[in-house]
C-alpha atoms as a PDB file:
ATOM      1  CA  UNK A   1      13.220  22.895   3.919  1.00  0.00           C
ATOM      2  CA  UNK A   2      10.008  21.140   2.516  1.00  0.00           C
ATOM      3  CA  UNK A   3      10.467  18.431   0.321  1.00  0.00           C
ATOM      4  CA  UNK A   4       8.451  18.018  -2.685  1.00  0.00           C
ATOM      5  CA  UNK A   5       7.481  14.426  -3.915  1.00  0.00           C
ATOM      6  CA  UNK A   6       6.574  14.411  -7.243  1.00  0.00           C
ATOM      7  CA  UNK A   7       2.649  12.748  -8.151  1.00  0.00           C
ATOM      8  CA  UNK A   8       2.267  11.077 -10.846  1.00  0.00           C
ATOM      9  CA  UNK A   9      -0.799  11.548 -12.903  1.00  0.00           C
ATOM     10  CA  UNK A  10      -2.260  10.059 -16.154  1.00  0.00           C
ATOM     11  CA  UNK A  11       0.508   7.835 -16.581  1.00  0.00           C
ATOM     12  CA  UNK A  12      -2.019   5.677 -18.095  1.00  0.00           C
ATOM     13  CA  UNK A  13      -2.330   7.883 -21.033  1.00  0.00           C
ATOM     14  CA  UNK A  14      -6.039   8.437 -21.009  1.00  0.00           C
ATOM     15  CA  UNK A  15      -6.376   4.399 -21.017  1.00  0.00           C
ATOM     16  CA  UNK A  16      -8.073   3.152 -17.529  1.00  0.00           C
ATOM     17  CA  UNK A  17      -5.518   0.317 -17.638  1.00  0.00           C
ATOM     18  CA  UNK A  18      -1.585  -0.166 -18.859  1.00  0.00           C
ATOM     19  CA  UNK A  19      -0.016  -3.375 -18.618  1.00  0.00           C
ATOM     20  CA  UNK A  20       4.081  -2.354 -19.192  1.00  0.00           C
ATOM     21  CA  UNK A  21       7.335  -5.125 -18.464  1.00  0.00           C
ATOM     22  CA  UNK A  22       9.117  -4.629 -15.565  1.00  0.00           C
ATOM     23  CA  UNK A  23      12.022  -3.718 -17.877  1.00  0.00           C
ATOM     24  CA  UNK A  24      10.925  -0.466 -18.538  1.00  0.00           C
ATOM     25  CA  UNK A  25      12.692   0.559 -15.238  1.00  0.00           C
ATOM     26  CA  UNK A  26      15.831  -0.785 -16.472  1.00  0.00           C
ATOM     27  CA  UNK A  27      16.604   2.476 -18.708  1.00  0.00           C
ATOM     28  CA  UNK A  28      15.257   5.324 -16.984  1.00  0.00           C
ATOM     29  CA  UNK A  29      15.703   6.571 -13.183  1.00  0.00           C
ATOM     30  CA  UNK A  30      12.972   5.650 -10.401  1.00  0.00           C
ATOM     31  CA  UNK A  31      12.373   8.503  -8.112  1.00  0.00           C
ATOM     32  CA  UNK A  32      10.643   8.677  -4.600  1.00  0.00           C
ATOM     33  CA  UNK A  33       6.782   9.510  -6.188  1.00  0.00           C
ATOM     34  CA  UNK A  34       3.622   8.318  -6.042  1.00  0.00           C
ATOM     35  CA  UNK A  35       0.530   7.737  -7.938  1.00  0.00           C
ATOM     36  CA  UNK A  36      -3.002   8.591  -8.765  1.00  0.00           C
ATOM     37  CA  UNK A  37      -4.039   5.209  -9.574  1.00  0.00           C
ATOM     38  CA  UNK A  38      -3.396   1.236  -8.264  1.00  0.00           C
ATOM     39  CA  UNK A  39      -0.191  -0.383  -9.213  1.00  0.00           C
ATOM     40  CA  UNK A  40       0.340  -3.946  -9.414  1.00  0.00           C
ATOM     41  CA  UNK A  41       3.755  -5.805  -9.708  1.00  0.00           C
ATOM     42  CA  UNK A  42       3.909  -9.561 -11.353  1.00  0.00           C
ATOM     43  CA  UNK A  43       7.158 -10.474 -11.059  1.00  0.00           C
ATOM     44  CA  UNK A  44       8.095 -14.243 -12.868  1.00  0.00           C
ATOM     45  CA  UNK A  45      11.380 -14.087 -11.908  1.00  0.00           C
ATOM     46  CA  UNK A  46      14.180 -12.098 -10.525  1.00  0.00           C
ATOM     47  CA  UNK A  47      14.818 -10.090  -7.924  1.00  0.00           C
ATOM     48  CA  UNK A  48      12.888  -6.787  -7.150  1.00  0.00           C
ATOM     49  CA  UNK A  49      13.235  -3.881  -3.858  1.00  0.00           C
ATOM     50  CA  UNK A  50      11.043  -1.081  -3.543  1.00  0.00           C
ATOM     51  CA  UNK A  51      10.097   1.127  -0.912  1.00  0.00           C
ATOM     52  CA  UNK A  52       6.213   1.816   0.008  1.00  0.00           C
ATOM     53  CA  UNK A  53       5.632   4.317   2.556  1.00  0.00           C
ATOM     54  CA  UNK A  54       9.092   4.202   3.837  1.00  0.00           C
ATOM     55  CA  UNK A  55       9.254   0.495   4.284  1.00  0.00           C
ATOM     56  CA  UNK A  56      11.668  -1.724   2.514  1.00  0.00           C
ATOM     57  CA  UNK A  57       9.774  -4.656   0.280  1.00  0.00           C
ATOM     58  CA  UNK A  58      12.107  -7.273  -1.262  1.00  0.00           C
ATOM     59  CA  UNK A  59      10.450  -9.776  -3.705  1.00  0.00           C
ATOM     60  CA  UNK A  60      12.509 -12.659  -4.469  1.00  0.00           C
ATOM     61  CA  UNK A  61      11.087 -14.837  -7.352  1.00  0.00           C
ATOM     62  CA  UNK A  62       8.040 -15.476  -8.185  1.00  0.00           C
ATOM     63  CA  UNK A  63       5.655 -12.809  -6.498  1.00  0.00           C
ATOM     64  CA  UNK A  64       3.137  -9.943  -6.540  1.00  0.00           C
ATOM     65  CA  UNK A  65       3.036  -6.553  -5.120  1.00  0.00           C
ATOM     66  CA  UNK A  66       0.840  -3.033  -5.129  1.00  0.00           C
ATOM     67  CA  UNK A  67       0.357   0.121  -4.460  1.00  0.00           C
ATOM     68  CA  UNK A  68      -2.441   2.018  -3.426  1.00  0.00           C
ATOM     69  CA  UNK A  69      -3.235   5.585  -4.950  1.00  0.00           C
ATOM     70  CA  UNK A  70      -1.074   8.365  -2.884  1.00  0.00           C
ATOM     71  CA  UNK A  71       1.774   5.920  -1.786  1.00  0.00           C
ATOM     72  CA  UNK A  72       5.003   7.176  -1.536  1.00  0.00           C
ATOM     73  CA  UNK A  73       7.038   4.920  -3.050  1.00  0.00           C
ATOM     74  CA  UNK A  74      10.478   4.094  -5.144  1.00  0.00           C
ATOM     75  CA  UNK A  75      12.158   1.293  -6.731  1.00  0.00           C
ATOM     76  CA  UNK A  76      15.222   0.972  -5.428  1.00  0.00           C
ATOM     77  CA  UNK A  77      17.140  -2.141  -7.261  1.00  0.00           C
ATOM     78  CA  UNK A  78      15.792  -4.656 -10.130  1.00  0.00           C
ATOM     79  CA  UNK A  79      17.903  -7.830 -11.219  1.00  0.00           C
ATOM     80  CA  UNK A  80      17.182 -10.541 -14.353  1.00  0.00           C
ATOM     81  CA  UNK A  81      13.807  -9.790 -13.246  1.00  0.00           C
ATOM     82  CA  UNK A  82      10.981 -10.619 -15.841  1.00  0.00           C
ATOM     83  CA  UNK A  83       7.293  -9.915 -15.375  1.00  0.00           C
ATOM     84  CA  UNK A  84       4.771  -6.899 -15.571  1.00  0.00           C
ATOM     85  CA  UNK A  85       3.370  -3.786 -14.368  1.00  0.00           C
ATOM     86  CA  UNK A  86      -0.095  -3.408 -14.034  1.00  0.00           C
ATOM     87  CA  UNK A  87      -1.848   0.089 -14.064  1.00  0.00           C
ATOM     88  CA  UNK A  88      -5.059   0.389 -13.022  1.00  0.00           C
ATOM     89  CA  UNK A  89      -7.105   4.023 -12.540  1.00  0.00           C
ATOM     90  CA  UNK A  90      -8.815   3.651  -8.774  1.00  0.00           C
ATOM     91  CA  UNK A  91     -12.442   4.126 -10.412  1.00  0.00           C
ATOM     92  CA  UNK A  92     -12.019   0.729 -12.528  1.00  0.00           C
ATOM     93  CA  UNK A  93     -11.130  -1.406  -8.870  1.00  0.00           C
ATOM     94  CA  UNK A  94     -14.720  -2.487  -7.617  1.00  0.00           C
ATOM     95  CA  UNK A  95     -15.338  -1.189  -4.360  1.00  0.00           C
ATOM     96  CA  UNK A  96     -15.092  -4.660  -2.192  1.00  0.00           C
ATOM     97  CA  UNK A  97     -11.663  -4.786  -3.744  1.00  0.00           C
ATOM     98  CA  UNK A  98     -10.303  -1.273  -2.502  1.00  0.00           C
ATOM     99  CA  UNK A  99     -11.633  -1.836   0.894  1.00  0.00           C
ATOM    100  CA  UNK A 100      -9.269  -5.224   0.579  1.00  0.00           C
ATOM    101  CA  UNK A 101      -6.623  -3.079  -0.372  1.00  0.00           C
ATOM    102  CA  UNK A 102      -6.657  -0.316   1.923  1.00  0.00           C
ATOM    103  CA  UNK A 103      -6.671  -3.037   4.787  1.00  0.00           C
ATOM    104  CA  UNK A 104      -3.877  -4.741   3.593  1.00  0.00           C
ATOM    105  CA  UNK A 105      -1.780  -1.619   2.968  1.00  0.00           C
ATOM    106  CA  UNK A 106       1.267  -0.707   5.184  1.00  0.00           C
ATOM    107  CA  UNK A 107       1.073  -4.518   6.708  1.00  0.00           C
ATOM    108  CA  UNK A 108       0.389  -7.074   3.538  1.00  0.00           C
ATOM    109  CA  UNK A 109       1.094  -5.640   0.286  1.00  0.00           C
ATOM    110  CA  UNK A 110       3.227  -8.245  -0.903  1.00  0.00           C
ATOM    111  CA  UNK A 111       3.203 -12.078  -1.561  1.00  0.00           C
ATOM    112  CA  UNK A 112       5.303 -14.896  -2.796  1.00  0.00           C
ATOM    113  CA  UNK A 113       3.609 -17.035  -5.377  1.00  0.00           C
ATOM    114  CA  UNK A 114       4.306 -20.197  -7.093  1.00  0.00           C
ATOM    115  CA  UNK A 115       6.363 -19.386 -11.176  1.00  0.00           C
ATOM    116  CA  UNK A 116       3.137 -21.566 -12.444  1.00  0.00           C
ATOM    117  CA  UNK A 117       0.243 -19.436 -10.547  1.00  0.00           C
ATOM    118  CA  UNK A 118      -2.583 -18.734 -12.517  1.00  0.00           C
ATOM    119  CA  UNK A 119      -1.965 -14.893 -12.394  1.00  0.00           C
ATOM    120  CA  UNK A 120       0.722 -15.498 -14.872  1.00  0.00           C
ATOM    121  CA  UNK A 121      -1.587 -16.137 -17.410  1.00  0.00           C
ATOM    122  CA  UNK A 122      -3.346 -12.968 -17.609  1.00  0.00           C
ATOM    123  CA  UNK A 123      -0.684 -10.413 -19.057  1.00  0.00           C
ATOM    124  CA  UNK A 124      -0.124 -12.704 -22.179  1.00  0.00           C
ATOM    125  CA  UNK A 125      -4.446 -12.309 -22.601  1.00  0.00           C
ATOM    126  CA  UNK A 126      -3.709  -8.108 -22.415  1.00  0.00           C
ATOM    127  CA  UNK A 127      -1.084  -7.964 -24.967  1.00  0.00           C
ATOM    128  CA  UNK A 128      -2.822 -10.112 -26.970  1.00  0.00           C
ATOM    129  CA  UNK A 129      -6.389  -7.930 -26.904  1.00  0.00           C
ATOM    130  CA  UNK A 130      -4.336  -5.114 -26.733  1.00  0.00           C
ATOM    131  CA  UNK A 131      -3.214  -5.893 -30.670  1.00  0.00           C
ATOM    132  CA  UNK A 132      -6.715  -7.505 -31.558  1.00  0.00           C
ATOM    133  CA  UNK A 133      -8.853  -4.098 -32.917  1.00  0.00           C
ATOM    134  CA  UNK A 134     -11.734  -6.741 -32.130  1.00  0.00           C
ATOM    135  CA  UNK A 135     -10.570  -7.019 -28.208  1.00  0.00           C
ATOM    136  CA  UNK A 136      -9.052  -3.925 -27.377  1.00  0.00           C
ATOM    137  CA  UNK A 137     -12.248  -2.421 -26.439  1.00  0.00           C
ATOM    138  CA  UNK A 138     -13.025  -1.071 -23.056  1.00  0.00           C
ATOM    139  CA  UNK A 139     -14.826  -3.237 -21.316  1.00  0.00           C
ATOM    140  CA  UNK A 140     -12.761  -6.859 -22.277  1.00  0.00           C
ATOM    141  CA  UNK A 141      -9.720  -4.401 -20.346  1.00  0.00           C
ATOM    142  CA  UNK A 142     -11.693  -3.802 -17.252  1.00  0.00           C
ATOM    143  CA  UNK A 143     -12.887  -7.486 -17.141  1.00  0.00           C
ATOM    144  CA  UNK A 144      -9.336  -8.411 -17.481  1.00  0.00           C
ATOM    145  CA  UNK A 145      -8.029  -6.310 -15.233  1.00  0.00           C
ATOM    146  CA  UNK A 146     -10.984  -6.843 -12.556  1.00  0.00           C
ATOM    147  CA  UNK A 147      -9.916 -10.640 -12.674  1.00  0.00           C
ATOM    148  CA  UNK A 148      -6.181  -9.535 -12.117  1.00  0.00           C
ATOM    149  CA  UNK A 149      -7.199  -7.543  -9.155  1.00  0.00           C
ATOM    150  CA  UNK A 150      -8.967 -10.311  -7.588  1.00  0.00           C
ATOM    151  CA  UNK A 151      -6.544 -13.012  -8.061  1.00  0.00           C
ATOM    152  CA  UNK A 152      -3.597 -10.899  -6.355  1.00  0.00           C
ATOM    153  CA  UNK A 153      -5.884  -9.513  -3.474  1.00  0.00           C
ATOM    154  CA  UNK A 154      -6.819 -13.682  -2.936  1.00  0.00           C
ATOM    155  CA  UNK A 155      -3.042 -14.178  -2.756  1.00  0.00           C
ATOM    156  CA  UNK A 156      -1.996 -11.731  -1.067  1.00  0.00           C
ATOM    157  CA  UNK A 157      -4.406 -11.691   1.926  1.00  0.00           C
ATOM    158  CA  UNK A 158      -4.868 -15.330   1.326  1.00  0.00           C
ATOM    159  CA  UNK A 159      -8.866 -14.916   1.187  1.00  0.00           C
ATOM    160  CA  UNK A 160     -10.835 -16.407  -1.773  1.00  0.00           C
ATOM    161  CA  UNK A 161     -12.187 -12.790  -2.992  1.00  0.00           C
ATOM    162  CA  UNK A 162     -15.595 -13.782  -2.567  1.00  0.00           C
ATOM    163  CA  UNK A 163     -15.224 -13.708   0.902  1.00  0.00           C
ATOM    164  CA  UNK A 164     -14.618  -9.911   1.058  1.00  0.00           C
ATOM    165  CA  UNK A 165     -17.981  -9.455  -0.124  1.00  0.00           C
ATOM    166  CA  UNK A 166     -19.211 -12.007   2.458  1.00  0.00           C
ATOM    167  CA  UNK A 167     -17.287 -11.520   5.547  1.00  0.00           C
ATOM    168  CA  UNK A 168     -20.020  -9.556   7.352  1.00  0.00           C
ATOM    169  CA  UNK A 169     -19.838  -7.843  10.854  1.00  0.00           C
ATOM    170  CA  UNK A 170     -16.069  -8.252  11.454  1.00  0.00           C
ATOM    171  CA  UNK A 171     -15.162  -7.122   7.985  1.00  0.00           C
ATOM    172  CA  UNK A 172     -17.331  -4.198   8.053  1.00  0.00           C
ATOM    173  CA  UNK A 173     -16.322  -3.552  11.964  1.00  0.00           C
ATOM    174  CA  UNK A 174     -12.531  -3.449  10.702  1.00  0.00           C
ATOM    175  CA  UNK A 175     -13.388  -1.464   7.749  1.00  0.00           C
ATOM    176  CA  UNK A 176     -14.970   1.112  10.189  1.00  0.00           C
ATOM    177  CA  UNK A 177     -12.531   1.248  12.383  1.00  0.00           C
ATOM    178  CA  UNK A 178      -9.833   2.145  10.149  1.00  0.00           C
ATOM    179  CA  UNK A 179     -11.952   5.139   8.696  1.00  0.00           C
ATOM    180  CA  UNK A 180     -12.404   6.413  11.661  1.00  0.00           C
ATOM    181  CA  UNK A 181      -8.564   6.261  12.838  1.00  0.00           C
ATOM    182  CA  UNK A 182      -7.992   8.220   9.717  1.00  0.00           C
ATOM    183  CA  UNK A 183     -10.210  10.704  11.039  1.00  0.00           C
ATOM    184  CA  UNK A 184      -9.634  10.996  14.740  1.00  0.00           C
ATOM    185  CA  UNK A 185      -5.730   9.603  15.110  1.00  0.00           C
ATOM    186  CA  UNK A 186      -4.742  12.878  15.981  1.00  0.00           C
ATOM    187  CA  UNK A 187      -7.248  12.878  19.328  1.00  0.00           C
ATOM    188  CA  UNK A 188      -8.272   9.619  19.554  1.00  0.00           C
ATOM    189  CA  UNK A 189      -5.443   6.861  20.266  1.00  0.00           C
ATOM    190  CA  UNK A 190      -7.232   4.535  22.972  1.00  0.00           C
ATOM    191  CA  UNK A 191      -8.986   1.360  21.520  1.00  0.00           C
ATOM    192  CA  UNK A 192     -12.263   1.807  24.187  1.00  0.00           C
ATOM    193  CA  UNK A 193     -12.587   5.075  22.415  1.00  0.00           C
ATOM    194  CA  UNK A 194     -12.780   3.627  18.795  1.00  0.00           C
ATOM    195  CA  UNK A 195     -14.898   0.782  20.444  1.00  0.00           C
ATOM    196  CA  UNK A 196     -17.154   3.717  21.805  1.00  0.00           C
ATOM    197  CA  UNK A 197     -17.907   5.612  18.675  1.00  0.00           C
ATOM    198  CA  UNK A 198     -18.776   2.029  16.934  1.00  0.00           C
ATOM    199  CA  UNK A 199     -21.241   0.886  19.929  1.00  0.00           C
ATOM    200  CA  UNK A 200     -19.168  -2.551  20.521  1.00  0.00           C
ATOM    201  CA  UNK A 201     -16.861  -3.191  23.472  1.00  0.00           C
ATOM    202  CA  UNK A 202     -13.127  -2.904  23.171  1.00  0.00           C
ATOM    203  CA  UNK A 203     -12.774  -6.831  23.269  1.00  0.00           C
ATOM    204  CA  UNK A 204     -15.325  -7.366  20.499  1.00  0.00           C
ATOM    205  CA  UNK A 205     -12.833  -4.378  18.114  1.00  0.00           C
ATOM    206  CA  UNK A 206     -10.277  -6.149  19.017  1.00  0.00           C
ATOM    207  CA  UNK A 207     -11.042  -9.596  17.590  1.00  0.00           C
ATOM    208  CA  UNK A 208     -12.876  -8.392  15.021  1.00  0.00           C
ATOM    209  CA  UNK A 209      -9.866  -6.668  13.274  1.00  0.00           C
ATOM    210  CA  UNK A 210      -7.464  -9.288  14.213  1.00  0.00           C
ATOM    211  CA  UNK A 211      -9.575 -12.095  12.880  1.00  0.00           C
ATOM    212  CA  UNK A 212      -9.656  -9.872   9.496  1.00  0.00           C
ATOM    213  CA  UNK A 213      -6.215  -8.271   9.617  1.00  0.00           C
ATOM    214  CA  UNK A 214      -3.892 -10.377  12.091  1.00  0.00           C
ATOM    215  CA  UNK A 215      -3.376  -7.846  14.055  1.00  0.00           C
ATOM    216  CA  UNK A 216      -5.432  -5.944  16.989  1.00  0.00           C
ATOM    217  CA  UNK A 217      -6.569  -2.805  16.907  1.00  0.00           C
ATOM    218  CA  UNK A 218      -4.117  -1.120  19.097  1.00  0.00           C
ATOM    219  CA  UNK A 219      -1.575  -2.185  16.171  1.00  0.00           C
ATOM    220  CA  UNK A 220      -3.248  -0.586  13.465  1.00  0.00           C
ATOM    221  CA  UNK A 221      -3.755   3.081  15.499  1.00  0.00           C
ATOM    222  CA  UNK A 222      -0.296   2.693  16.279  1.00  0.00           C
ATOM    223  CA  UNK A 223       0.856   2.180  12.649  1.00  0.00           C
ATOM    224  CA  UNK A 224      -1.549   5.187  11.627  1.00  0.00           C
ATOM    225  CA  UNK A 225       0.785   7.423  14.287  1.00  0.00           C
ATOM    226  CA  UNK A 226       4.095   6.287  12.718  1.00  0.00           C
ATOM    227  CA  UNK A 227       3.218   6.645   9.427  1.00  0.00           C
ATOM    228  CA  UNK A 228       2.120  10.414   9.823  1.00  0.00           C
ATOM    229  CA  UNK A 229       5.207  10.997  12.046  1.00  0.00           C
ATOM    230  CA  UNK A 230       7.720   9.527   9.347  1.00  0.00           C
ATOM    231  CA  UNK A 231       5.164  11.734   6.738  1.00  0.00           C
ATOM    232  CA  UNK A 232       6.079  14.730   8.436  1.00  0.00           C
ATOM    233  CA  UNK A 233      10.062  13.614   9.176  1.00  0.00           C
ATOM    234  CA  UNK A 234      10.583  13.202   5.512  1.00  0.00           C
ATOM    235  CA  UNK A 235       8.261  16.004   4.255  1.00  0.00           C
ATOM    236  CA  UNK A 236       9.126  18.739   6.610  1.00  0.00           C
ATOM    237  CA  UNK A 237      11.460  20.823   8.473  1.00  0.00           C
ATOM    238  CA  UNK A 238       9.029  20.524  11.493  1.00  0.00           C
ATOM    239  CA  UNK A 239      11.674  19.489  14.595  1.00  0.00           C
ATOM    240  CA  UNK A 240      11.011  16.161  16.807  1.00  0.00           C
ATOM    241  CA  UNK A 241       8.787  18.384  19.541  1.00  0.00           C
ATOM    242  CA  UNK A 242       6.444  20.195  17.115  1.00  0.00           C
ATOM    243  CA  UNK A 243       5.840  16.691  15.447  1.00  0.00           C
ATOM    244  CA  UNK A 244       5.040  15.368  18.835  1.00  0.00           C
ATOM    245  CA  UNK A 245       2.351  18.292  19.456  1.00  0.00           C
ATOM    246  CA  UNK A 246       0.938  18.428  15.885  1.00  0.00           C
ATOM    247  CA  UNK A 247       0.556  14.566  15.883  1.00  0.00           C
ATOM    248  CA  UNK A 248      -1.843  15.238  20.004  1.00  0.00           C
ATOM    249  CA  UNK A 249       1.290  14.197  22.424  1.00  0.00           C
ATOM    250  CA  UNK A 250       1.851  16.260  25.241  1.00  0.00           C
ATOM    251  CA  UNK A 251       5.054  14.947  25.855  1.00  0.00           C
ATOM    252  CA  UNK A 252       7.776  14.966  22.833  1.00  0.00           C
ATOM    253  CA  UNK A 253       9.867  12.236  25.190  1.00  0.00           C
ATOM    254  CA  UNK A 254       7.002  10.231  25.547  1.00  0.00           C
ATOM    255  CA  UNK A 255       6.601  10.874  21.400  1.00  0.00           C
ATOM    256  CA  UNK A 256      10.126   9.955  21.138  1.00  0.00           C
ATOM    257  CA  UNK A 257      10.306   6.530  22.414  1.00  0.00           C
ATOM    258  CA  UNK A 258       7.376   5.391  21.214  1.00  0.00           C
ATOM    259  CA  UNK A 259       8.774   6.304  17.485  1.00  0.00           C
ATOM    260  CA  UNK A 260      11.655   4.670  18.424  1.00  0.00           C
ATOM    261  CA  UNK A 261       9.803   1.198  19.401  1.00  0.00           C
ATOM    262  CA  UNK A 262       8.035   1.480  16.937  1.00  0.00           C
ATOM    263  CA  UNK A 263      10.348   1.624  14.072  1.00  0.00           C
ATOM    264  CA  UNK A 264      13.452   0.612  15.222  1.00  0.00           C
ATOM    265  CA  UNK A 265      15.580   4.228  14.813  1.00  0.00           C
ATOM    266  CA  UNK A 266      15.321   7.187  16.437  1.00  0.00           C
ATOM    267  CA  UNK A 267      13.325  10.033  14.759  1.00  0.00           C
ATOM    268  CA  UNK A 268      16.643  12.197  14.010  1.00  0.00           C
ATOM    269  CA  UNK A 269      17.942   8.311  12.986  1.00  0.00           C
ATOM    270  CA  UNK A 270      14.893   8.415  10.678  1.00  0.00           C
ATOM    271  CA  UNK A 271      15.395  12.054   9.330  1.00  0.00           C
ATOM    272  CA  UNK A 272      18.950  11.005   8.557  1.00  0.00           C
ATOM    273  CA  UNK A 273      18.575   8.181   6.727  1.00  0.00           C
ATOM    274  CA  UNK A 274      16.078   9.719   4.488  1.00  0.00           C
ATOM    275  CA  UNK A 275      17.526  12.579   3.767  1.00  0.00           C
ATOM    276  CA  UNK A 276      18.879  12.168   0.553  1.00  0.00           C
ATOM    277  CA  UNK A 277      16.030   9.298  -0.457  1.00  0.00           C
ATOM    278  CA  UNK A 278      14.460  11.727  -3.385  1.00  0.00           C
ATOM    279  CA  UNK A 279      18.143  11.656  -4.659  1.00  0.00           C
ATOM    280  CA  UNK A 280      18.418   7.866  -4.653  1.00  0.00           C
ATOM    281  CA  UNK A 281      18.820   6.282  -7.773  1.00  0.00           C
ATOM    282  CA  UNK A 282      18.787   2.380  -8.423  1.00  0.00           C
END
């Protein structure tokens, strides 16, 4: 049976930004959803676990957190935790900033900060032109939110956020390459191939996207292949050996163990396990 998970759209209530507490969770239930626009968690203090795209991300005191538009994602426990959401519609984000984002998703989307960063500041500036007719205009919103965006990307890649606009060949190499896994993953899954269809050699690909992500390129194609396969686990009836074919393997034993290294669990293990996950309640 095909399970539904529910999208959320304009949560923001016709308003390109929302800034909400954290305790607004508190009194309603969380279920598995995602979203049509960025969200961004400031958490002061507390405790916080979510899930994004079926992986588990704990933030323990002061930290920050987002999502990307399309996310699956669900709160799963909150405790004496204060701080703020931040909604922001995907248009508003400049576009050096979304490319920042989409690299960091699945790997960095988190970061612990210090109860005294800087980032703090900025919700107590919202509610406050948010109650000033003079303020609450537009344009002061975007500006603050822009400055929001930029602050959390810096901390949680660690880059100053003039540097994605700056980082030339490597960052536009990486950026690239992960367009193009999106588009071929299915085919494609050999780093010379990638390397091919951006006229570099495999070598060059490969420190190019681990000197901007970390991590080597074979990491990231792999990541794409496990994410789709856990996609269609959770979303689908499909069994283990028509996931294997629809995601280009040949061999659903070959699939199998590869899933399996990659994620720790089997893919029944997986199917299990998240079963019940739209039922989940905090």
């Amino acid at each position: 049976m095909k399970q539904v998970i529910p999208s959320h759209h304009n949560q923001l209530e016709n308003s390109a930004v929302r800034l909400m507490p954290l305790s607004i969770f508190h009194e309603k239930q969380a279920e598995v959803h995602r979203d049509d626009h960025y969200m961004f968690i400031l958490q002061q203090k507390g405790d916080f676990v979510m899930e994004i795209d079926f992986n588990r991300i704990v933030l323990k005191g002061p930290s920050l957190c987002f999502t990307g538009p399309g996310q699956i994602h669900q709160y799963i426990h909150q405790k004496d935790n204060e701080g703020w959401f931040l909604f922001v519609e995907a248009e508003l984000v400049p576009e050096a900033y979304r490319e920042a984002l989409d690299l960091h998703q699945w790997l960095h989307q988190s970061s612990a900060v210090t109860e005294n960063d800087i980032i703090f500041d900025l919700p107590p500036l919202f509610e406050k032109a948010e109650k000033d007719p003079v303020l609450h205009i537009p344009s002061i919103m975007r500006s603050l939110a822009e400055s929001a965006v930029g602050i959390i990307i810096s901390r949680i890649s660690g880059t100053e956020t003039e540097g994605f606009h700056q980082q030339g060949q490597r960052y536009s190499i990486t950026r690239q390459f992960k367009k193009l896994i999106t588009e071929h993953f299915i085919t494609v899954k050999q780093v010379q191939q990638y390397a091919e269809f951006l006229n570099i050699t495999p070598l060059y690909l490969n420190e190019a996207v681990k000197d901007v992500t970390g991590y080597p390129a074979s990491f990231w194609i792999q990541q794409k292949v496990l994410w789709e396969a856990r996609h269609l686990l959770f979303y689908t009836s499909m069994d283990v050996k028509q996931i294997a074919f629809e995601l280009g393997y040949d061999d659903p034993v070959y699939f199998s163990r590869f899933f399996k290294k990659g994620t720790g669990m089997t893919a029944l293990q997986f199917r299990a396990k998240n079963h019940d996950l739209s039922h989940y309640h905090h």
